[in-house]
Protein backbone atom coordinates (compact mmCIF):
# COMPACT_ATOMS: atom_id res chain seq x y z
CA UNK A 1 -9.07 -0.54 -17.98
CA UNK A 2 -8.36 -2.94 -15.20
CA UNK A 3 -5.70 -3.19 -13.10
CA UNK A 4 -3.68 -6.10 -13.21
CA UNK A 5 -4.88 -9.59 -10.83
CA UNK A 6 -2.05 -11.76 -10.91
CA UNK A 7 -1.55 -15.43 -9.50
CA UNK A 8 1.04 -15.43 -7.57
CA UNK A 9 1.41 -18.95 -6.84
CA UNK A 10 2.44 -19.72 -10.64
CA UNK A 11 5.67 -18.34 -9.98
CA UNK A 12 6.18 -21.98 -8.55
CA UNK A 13 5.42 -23.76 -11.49
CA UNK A 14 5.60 -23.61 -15.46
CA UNK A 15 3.74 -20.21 -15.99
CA UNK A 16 7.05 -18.99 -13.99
CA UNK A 17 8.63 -16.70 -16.85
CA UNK A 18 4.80 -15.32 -17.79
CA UNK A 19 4.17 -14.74 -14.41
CA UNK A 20 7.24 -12.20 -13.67
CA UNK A 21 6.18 -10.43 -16.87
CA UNK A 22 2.98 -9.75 -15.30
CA UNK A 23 4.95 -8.22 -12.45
CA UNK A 24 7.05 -6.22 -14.32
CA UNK A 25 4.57 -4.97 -16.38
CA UNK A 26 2.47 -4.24 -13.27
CA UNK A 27 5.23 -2.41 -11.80
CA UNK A 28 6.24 -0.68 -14.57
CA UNK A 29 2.87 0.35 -16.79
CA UNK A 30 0.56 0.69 -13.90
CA UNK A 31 2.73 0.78 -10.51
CA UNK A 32 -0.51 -1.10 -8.96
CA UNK A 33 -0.97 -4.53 -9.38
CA UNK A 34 -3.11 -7.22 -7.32
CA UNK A 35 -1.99 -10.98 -5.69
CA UNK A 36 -4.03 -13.08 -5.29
CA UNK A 37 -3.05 -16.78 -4.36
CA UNK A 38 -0.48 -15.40 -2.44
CA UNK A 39 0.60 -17.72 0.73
CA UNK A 40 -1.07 -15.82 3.17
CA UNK A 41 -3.53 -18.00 4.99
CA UNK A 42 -7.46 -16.95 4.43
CA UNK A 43 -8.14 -18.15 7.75
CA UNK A 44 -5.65 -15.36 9.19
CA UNK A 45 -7.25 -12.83 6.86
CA UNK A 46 -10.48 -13.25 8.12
CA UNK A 47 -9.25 -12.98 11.49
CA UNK A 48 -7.29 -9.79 10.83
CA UNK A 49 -10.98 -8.50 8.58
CA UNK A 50 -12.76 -9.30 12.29
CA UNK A 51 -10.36 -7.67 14.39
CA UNK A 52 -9.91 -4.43 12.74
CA UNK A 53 -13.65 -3.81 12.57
CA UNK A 54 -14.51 -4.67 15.75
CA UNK A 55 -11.85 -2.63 17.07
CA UNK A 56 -13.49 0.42 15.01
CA UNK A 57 -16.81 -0.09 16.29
CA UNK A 58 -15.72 -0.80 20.13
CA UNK A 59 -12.82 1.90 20.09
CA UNK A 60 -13.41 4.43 17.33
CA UNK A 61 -16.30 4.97 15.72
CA UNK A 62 -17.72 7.01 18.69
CA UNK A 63 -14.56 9.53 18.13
CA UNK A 64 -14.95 9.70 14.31
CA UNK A 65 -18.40 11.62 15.30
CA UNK A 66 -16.70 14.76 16.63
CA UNK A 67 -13.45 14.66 14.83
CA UNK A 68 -12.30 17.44 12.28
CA UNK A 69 -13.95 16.31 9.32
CA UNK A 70 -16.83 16.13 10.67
CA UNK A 71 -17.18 18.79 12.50
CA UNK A 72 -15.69 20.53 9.21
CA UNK A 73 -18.49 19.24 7.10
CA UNK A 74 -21.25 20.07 9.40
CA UNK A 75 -20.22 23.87 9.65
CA UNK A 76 -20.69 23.64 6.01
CA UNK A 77 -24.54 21.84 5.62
CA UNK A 78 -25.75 24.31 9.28
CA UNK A 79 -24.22 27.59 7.51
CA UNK A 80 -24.91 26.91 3.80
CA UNK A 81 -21.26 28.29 3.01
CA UNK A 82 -21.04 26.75 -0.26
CA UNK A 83 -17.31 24.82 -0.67
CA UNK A 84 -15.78 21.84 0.45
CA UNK A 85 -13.54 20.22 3.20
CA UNK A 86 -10.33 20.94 2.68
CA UNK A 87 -6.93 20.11 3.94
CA UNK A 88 -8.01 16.83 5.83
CA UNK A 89 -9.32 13.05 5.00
CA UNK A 90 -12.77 11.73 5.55
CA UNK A 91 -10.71 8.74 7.43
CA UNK A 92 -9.63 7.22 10.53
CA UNK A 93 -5.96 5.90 11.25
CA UNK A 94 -4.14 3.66 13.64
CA UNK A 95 -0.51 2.83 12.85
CA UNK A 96 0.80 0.15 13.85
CA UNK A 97 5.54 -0.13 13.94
CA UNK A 98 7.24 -2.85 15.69
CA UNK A 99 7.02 -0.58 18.59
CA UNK A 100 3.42 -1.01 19.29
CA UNK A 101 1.87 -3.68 17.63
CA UNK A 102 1.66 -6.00 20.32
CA UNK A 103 0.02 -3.03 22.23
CA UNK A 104 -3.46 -3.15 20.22
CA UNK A 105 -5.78 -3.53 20.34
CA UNK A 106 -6.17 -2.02 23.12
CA UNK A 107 -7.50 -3.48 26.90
CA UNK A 108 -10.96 -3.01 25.56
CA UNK A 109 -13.04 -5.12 26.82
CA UNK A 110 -14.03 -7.67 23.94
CA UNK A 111 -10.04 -7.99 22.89
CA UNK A 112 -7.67 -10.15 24.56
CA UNK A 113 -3.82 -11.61 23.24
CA UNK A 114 -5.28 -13.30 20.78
CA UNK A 115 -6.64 -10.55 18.74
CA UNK A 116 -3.03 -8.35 19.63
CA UNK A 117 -1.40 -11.73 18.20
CA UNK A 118 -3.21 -11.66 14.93
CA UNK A 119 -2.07 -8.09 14.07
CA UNK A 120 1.64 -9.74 14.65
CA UNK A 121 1.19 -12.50 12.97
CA UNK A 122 -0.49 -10.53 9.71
CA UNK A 123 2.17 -8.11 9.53
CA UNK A 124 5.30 -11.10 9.75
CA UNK A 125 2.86 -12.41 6.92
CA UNK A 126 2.82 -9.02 4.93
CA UNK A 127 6.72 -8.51 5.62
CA UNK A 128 7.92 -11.76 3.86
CA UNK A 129 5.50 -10.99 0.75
CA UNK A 130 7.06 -7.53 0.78
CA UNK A 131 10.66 -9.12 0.34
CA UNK A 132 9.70 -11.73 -2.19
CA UNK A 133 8.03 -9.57 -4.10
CA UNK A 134 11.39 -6.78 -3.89
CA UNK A 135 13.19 -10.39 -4.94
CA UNK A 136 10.88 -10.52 -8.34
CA UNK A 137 11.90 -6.84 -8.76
CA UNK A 138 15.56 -7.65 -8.63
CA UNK A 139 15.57 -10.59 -10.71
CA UNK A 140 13.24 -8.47 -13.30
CA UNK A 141 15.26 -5.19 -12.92
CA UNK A 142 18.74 -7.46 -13.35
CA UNK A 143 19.79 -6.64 -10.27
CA UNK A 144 21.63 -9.34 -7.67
CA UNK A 145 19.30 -10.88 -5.94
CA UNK A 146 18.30 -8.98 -2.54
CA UNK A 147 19.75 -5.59 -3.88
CA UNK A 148 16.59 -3.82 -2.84
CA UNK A 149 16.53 -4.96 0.58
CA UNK A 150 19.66 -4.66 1.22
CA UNK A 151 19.17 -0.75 0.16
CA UNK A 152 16.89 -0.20 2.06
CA UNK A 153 18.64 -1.90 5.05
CA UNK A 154 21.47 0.78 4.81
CA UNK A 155 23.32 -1.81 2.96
CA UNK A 156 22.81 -4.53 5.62
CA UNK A 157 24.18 -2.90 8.16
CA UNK A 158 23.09 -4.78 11.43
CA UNK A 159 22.27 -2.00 14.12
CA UNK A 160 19.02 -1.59 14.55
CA UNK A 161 18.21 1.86 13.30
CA UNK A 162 20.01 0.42 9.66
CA UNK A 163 16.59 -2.04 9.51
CA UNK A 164 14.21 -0.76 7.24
CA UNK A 165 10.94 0.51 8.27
CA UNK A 166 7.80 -1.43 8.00
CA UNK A 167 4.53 0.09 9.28
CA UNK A 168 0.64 -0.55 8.91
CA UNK A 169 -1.91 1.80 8.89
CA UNK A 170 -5.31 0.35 9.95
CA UNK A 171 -8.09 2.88 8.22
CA UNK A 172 -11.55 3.24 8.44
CA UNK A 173 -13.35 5.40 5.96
CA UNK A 174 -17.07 5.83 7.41
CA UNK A 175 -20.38 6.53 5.08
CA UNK A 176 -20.54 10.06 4.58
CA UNK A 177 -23.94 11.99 3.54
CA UNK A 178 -22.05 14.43 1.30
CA UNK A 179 -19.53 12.60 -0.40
CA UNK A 180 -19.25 14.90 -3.03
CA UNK A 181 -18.41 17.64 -0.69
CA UNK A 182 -15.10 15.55 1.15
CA UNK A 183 -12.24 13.27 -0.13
CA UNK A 184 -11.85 10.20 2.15
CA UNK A 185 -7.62 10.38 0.88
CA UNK A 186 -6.38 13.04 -1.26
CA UNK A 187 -4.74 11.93 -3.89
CA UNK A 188 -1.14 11.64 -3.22
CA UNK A 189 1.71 9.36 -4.16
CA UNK A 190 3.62 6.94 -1.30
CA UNK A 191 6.72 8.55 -0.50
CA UNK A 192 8.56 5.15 0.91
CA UNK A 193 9.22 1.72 -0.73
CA UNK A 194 6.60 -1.45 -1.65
CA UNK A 195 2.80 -1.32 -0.37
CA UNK A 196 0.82 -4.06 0.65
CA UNK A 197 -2.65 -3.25 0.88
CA UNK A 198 -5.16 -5.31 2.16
CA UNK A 199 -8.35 -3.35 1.11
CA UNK A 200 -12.15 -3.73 1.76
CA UNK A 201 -13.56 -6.86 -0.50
CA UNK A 202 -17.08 -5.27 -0.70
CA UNK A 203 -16.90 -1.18 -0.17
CA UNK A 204 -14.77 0.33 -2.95
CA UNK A 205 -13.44 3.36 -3.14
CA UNK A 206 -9.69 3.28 -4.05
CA UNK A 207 -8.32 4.71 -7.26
CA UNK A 208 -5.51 5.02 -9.11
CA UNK A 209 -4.31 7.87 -12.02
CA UNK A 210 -3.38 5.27 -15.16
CA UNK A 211 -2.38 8.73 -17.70
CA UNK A 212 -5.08 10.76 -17.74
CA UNK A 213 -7.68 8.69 -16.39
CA UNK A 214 -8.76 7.56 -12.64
CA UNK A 215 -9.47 4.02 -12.39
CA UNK A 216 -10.94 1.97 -9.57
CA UNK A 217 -8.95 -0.55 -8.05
CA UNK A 218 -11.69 -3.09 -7.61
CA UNK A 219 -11.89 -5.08 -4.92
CA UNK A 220 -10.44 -8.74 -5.32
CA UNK A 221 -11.17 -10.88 -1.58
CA UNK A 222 -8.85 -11.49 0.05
CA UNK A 223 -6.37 -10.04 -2.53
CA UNK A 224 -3.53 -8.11 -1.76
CA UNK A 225 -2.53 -4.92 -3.68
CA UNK A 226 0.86 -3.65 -4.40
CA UNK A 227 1.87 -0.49 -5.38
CA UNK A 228 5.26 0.66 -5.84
CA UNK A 229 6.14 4.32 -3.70
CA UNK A 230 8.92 7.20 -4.67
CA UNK A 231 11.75 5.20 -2.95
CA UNK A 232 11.51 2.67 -5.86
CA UNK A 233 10.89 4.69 -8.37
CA UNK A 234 14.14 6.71 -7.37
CA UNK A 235 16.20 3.17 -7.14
CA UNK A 236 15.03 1.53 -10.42
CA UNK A 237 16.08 4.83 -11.93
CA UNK A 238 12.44 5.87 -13.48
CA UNK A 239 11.83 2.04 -14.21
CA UNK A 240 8.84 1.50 -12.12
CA UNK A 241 6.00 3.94 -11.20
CA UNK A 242 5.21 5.28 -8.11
CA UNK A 243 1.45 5.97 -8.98
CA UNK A 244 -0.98 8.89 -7.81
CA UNK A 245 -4.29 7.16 -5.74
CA UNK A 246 -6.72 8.52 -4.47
CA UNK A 247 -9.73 7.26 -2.32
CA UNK A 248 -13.54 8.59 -3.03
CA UNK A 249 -15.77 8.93 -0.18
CA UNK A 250 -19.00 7.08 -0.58
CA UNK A 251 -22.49 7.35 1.21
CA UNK A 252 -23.09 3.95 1.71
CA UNK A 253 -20.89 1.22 3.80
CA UNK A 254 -17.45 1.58 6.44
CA UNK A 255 -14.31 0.96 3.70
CA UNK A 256 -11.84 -0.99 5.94
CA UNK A 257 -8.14 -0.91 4.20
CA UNK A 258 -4.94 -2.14 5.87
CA UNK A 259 -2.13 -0.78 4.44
CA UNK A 260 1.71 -2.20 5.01
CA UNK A 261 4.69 -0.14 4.01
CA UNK A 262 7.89 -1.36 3.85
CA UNK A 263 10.09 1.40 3.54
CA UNK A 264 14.11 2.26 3.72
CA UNK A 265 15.63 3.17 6.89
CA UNK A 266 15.54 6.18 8.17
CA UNK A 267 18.98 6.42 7.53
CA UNK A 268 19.23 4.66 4.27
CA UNK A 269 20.09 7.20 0.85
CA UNK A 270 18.28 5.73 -2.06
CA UNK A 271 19.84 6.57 -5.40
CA UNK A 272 18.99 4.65 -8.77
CA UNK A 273 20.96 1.57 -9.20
CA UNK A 274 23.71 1.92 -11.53
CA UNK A 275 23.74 -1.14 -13.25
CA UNK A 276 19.89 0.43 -14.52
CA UNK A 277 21.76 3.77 -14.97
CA UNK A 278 24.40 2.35 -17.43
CA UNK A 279 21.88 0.62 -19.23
CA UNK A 280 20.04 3.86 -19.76
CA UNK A 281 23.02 5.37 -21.13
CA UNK A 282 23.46 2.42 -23.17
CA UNK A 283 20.00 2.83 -24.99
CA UNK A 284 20.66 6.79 -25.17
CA UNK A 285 24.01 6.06 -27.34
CA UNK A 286 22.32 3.35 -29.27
CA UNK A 287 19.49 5.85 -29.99
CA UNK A 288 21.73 8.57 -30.76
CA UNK A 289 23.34 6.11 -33.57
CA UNK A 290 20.17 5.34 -35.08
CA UNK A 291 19.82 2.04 -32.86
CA UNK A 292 22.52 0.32 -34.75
């Protein structure tokens, strides 16, 4: 199995209808799905790709030597213990909120406003995807159009701590020499809203549970992957999946992935929508009369 590559641009044109099936299907079967095509400029990409590494090598790299997992790990291999590392990630983080993105990188030397620009510029990128593709889940759902955002806006209330949260977590996840005795991410689902992932286009790592199975999400460049977290799972009423991943440590290469959440506000309550909740009683009354 694959998970799904879809063309986003042919929303535009007459593949339009086919095209939101994909979606749909993608958000519904698999809860992962990839864009490519999808209005974000390559050149910008490849800026963001240079920034973020260079950032890890100049800033982090160093630290990732003597954090936890590491130093985890090693106990392990000196004492011959036996076991595994558990209860953290073979990873590095930096988050980035509308708080302190224009803050990094840092005032390393190397980085100047340019490089804190791209980051802003990515992420105003990543936040208009994230509502036109919540648009295509209205429309596909049958809800009025901006019903998501507009959830997860508090209902459009205008004060700022209504807005909706959107966040991006720069990672690294370094070579390790015992892969098999770490987990880079523990499998987990997202607890917020729609997930824009801009992962590594050579080092792979990332998978997703499809049933019973674990299946890569293979790297696409300069793709972007969706997957769909708890928050719409609760609103489309069990409609769409908010999928277990899960991201395998490897010996060879430094996985870079960019993840964007945009997620309801803090003081947002998600419920299922009811329009999808009196369809479901619909079907369950229909079923319950033999479907006639």
């Amino acid at each position: 199995m694959v998970v799904p590559v879809i063309d986003f641009s042919k929303l535009n044109g007459q593949e339009r209808a086919e095209t939101m099936a994909k979606i749909h299907n993608g958000c519904e079967e698999w809860g992962f799905f990839q864009l490519v095509n999808h209005g974000i400029p390559e050149e910008l990409l490849e800026r963001v790709k240079k920034v973020c590494s260079e950032c890890y090598k100049l800033e982090r790299e160093e630290g990732f030597k003597s954090s936890k997992p590491v130093k985890m790990l090693n106990e392990i291999i000196d004492n011959n213990t036996g076991g595994k590392v558990e209860g953290v990630d073979w990873e590095d983080v930096f988050l980035l909120t509308d708080d302190n993105a224009d803050e990094w990188p840092s005032n390393t030397p190397g980085f100047n406003v340019n490089d804190r620009e791209t980051m802003s510029e990515y992420r105003a990128e990543l936040k208009k995807l994230a509502e036109k593709v919540m648009e295509i889940m209205d429309e596909n759902l049958g809800l009025p159009k901006g019903y998501i955002k507009k959830a997860f806006n508090n209902g459009g209330e205008e004060t700022p701590n209504d807005n909706a949260f959107f966040g991006t977590k720069v990672s690294h996840y370094p070579p390790c020499p015992h892969p098999e005795l770490v987990t880079a991410l523990r499998a987990h689902t997202d607890a917020g809203g729609v997930i824009l992932l801009f992962q590594d286009d050579k080092v792979g790592g990332l998978q997703m549970l499809k049933g019973e199975e674990w299946i890569d999400v293979q790297p696409v460049p300069n793709a972007i992957v969706i997957n769909t977290g708890d928050q719409i799972e609760v609103l489309s009423n069990g409609r769409y999946k908010s999928a277990w991943h899960r991201v395998q440590a490897t010996t060879d290469g430094n996985r870079r992935s960019i993840a964007s959440f945009y997620n309801p506000s803090y003081k947002a309550a998600i419920a299922p929508a009811p329009q999808l909740i009196e369809k479901a009683e619909e079907k369950e009354v229909e079923a319950s009369h033999g479907g006639k």
